[in-house]
N, C-alpha and C. Protein backbone atom coordinates (compact mmCIF):
# COMPACT_ATOMS: atom_id res chain seq x y z
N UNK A 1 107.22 -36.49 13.87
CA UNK A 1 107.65 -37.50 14.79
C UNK A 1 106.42 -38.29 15.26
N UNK A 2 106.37 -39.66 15.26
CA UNK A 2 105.49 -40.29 15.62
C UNK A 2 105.38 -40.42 17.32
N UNK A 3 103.91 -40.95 17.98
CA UNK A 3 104.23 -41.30 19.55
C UNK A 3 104.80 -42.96 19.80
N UNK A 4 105.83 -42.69 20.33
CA UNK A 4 106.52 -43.80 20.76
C UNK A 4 105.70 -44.30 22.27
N UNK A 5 105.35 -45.82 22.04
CA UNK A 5 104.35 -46.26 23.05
C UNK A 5 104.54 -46.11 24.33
N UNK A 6 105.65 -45.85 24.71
CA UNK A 6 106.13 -45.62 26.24
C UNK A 6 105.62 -44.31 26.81
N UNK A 7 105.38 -44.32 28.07
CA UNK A 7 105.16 -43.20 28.77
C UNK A 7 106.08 -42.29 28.87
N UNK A 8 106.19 -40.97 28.88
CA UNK A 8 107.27 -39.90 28.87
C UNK A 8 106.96 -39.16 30.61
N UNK A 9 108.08 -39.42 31.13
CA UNK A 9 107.63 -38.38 32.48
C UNK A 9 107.68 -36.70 31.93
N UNK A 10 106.62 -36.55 32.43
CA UNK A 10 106.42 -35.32 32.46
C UNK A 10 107.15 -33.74 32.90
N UNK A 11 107.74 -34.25 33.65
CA UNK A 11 108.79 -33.13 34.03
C UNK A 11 110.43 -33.49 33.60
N UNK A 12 110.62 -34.03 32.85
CA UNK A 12 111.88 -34.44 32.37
C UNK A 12 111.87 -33.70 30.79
N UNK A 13 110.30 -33.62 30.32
CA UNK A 13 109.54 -32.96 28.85
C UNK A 13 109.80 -31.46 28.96
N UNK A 14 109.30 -31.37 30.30
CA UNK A 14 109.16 -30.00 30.77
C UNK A 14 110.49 -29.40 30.69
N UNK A 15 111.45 -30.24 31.50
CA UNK A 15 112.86 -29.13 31.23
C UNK A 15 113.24 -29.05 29.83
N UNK A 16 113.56 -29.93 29.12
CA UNK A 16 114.23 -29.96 27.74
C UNK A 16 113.31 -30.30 26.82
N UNK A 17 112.17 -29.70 25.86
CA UNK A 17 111.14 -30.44 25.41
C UNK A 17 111.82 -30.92 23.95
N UNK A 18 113.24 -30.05 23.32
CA UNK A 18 113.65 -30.81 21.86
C UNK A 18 114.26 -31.78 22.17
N UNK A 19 115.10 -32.40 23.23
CA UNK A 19 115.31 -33.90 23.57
C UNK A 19 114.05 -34.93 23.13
N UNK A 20 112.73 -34.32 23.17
CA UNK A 20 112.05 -35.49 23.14
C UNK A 20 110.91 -34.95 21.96
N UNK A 21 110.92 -34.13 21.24
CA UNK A 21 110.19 -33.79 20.38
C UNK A 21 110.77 -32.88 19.33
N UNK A 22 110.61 -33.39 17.99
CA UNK A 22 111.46 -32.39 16.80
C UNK A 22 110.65 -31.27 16.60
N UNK A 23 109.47 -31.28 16.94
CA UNK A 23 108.90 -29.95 16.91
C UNK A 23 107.73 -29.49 17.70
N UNK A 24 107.54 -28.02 17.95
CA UNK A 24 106.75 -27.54 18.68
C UNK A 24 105.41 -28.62 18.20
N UNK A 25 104.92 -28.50 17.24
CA UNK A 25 104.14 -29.20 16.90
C UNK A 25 103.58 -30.05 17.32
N UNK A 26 104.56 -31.41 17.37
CA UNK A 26 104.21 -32.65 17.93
C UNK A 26 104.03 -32.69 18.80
N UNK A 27 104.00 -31.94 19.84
CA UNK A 27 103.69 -32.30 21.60
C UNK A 27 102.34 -31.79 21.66
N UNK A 28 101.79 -31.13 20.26
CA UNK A 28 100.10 -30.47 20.10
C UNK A 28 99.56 -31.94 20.10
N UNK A 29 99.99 -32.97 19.14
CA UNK A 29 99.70 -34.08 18.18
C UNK A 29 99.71 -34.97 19.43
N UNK A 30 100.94 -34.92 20.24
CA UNK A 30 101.26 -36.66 20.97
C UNK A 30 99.74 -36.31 21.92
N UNK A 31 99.85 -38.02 21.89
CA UNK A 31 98.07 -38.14 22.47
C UNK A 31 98.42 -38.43 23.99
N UNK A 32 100.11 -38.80 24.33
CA UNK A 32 100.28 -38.80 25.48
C UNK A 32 99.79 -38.12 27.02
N UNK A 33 99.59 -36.93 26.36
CA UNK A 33 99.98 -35.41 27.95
C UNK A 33 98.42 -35.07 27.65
N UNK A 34 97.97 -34.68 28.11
CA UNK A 34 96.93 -33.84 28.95
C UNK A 34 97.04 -32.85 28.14
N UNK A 35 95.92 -31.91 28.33
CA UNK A 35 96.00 -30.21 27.30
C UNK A 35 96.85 -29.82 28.22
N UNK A 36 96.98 -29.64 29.67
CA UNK A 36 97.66 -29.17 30.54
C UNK A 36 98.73 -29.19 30.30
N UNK A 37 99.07 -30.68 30.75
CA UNK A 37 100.89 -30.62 30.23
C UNK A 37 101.21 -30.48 28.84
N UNK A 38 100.60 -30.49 28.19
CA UNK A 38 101.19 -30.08 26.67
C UNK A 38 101.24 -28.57 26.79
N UNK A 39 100.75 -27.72 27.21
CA UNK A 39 100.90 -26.24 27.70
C UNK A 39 102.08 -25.91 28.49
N UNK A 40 102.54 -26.82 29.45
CA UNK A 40 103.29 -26.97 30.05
C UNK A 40 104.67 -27.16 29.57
N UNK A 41 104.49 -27.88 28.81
CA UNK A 41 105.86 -28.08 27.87
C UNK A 41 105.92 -27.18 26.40
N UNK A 42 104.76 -26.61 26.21
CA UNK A 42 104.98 -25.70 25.36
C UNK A 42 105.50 -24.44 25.64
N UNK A 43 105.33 -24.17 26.84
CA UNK A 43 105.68 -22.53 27.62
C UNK A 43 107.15 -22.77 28.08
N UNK A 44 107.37 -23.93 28.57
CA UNK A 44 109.04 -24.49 28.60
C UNK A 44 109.64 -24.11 27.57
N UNK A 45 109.08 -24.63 26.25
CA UNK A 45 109.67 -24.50 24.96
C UNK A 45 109.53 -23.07 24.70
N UNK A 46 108.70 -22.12 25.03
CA UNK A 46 108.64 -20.84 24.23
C UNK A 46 109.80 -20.09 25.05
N UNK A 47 109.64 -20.68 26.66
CA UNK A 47 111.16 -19.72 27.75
C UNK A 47 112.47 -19.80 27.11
N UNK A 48 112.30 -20.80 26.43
CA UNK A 48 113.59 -21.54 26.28
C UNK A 48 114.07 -20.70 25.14
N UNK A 49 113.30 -20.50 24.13
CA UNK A 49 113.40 -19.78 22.58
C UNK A 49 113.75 -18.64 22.78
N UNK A 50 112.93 -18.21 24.01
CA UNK A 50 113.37 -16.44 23.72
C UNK A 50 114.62 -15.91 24.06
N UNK A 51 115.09 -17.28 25.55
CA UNK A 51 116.34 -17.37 25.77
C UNK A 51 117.07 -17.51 24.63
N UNK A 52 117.42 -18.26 23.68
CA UNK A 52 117.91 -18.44 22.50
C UNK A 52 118.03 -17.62 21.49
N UNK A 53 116.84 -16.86 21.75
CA UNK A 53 116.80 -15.89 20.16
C UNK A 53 117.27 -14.53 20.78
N UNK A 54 117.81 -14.23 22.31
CA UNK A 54 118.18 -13.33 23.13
C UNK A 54 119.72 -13.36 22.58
N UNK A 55 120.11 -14.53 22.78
CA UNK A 55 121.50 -14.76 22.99
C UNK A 55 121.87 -14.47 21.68
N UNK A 56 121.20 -15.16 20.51
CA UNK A 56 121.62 -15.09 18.95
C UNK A 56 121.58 -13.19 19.17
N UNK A 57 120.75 -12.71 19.63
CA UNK A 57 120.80 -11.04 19.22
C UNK A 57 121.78 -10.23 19.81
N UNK A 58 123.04 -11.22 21.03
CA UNK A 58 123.77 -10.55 21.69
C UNK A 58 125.06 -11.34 20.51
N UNK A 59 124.82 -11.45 20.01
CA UNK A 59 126.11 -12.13 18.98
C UNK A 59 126.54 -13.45 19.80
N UNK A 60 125.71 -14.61 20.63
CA UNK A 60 126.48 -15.66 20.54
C UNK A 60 125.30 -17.15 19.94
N UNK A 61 125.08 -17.09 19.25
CA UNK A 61 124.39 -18.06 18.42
C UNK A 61 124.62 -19.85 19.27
N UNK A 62 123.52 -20.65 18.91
CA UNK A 62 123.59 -21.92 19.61
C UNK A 62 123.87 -23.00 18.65
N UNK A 63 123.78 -24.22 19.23
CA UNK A 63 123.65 -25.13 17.89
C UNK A 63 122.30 -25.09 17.04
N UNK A 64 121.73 -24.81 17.80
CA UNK A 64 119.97 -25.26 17.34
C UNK A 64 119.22 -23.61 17.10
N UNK A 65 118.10 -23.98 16.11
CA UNK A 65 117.35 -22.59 15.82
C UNK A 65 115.85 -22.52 16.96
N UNK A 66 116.20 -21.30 17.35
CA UNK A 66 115.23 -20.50 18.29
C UNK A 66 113.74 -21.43 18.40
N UNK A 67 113.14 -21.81 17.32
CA UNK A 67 111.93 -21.63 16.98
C UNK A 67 110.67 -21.06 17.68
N UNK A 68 110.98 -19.98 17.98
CA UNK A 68 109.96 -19.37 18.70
C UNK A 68 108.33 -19.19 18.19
N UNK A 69 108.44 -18.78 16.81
CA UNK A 69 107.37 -18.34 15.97
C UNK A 69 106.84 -20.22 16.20
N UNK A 70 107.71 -21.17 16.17
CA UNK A 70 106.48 -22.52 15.25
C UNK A 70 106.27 -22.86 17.11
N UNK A 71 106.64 -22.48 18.33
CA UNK A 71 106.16 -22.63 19.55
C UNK A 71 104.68 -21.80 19.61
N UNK A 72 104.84 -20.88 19.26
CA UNK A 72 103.97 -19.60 19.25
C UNK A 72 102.46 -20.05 18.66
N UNK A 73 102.77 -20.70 17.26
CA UNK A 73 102.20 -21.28 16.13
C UNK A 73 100.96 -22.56 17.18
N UNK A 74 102.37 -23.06 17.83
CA UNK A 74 101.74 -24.75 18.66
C UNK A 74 100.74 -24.56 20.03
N UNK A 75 101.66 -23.48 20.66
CA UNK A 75 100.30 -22.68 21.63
C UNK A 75 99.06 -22.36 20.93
N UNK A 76 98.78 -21.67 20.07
CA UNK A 76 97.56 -21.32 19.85
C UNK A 76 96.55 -22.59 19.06
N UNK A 77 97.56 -23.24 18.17
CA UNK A 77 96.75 -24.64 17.80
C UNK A 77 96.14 -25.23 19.49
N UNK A 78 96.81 -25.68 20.37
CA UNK A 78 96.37 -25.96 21.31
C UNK A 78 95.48 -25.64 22.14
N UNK A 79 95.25 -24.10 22.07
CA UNK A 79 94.23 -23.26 22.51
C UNK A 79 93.09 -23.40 21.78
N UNK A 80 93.20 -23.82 20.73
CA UNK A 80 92.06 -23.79 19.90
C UNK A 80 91.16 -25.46 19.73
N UNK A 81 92.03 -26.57 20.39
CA UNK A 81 91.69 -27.54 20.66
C UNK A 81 91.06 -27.68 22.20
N UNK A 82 90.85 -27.02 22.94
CA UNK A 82 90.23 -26.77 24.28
C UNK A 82 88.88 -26.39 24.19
């Protein structure tokens, strides 16, 4: 996903970060956020997964896949850009 020139509020990223990004990834990439808030919305995204990959293990599956591992993946790229 490319950065779209507009500003993204930051806490709107924070609650729902796949509304505004197809992957953990790109919120490493967008040149928008701060290391901070990109941490910020990455740990959103990882709460969110485990919630997800909780629920898939109680037998009720979502529309969308967990991606916990490529969150996991995007934290530590990020850590390693600091």
């Amino acid at each position: 996903m490319t950065n779209p020139p507009e500003k993204l509020e930051i806490e709107a990223v924070v609650r729902d970060p796949p509304d505004y990004f197809g992957a953990p990834m790109d919120v490493v990439n967008d040149s928008r956020f701060t290391h901070d808030e990109k941490r910020r919305v990455l740990e959103s995204w990882a709460v969110d997964a485990q919630l997800r990959s909780q629920a898939e293990a109680e037998n009720m599956p979502g529309k969308d896949l967990p991606q916990l591992q490529e969150v996991h993946v995007a934290l530590l790229e990020l850590q390693k850009q600091k």
